[in-house]
Protein backbone atom coordinates (compact mmCIF):
# COMPACT_ATOMS: atom_id res chain seq x y z
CA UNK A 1 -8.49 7.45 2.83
CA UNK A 2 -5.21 6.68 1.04
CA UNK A 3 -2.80 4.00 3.02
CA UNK A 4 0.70 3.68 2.31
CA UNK A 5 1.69 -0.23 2.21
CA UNK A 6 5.84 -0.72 2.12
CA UNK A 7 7.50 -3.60 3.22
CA UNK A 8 5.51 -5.59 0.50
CA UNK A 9 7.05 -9.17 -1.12
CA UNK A 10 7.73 -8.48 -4.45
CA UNK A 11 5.73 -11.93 -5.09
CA UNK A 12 2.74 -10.20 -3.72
CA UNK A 13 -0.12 -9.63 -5.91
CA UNK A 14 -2.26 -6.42 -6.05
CA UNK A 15 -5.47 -9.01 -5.64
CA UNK A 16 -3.83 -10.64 -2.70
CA UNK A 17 -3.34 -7.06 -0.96
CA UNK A 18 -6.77 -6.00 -1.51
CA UNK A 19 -8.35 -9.33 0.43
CA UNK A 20 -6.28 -8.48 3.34
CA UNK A 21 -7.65 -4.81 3.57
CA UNK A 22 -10.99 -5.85 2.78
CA UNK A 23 -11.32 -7.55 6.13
CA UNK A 24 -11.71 -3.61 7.46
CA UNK A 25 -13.69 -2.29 4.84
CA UNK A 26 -14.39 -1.35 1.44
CA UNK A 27 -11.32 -1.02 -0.77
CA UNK A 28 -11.62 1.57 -3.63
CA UNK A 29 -8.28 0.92 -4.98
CA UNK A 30 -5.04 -1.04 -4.83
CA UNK A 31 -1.80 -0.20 -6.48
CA UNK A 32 1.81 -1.53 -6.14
CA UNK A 33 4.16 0.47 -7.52
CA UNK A 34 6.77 -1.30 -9.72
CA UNK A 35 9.88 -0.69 -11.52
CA UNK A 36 9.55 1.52 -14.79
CA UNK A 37 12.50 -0.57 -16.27
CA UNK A 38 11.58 -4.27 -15.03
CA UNK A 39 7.88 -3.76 -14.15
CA UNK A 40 9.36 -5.70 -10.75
CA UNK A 41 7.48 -4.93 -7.67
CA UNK A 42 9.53 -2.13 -5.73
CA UNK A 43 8.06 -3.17 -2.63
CA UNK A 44 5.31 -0.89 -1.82
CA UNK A 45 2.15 0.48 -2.36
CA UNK A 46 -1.10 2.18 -2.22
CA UNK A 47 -4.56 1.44 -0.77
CA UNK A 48 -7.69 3.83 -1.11
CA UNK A 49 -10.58 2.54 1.08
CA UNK A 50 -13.86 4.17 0.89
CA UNK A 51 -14.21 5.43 4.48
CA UNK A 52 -11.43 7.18 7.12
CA UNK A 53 -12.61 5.29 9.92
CA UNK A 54 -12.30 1.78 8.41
CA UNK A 55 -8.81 2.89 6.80
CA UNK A 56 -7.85 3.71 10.51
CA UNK A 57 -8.70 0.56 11.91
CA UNK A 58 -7.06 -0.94 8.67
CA UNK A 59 -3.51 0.91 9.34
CA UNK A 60 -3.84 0.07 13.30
CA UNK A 61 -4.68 -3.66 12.46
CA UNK A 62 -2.20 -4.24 9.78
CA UNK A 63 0.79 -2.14 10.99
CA UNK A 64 3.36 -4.43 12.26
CA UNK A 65 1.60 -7.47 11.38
CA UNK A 66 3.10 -10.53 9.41
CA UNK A 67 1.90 -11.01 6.00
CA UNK A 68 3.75 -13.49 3.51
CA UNK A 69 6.69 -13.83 5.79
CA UNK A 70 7.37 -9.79 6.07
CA UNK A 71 6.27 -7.34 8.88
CA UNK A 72 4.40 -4.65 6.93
CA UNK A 73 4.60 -0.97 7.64
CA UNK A 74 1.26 1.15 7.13
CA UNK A 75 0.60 4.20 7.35
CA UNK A 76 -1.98 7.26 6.50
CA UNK A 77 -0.35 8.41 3.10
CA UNK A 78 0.93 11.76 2.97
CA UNK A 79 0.63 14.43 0.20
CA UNK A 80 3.06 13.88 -3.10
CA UNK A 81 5.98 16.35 -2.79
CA UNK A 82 6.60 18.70 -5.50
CA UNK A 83 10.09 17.29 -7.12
CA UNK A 84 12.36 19.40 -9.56
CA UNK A 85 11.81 18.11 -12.71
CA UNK A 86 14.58 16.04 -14.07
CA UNK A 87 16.72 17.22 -16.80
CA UNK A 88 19.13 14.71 -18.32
């Protein structure tokens, strides 16, 4: 299952975000996504764990709950969106 993580501190590490999840399970993957310019955190991320259930009880666990002084917000992560492509 892929988890959408947003309302992450930018000081927040991708090894510090995969402890907390792996208190529900096993964690296939972590990624923050970050600035293209800065490489700065933009504030959230992704989380694959290996099985739905444990993702579930993951997102109801961790939704709303205080980590490093923010409330996080997470949520089953929905399919990309096809975007135009950008012409400059």
């Amino acid at each position: 299952m892929k988890i959408y993580v947003a309302s992450i501190p930018f000081r927040t590490s991708e090894e510090d975000l995969r402890t907390v999840f792996e208190d529900y399970g096993d964690v296939s993957s972590v990624r923050i996504i970050k600035d293209r310019e800065t490489q700065r955190s933009r504030g959230f991320g992704f989380v694959e764990m290996e099985d739905d259930n444990q993702g579930r009880d993951a997102i109801n666990a961790l939704h709303g709950s205080s980590f490093q002084g923010r409330e996080l917000v997470v949520n089953e992560a929905r399919p990309r969106e096809e975007r135009p492509e950008r012409r400059y």
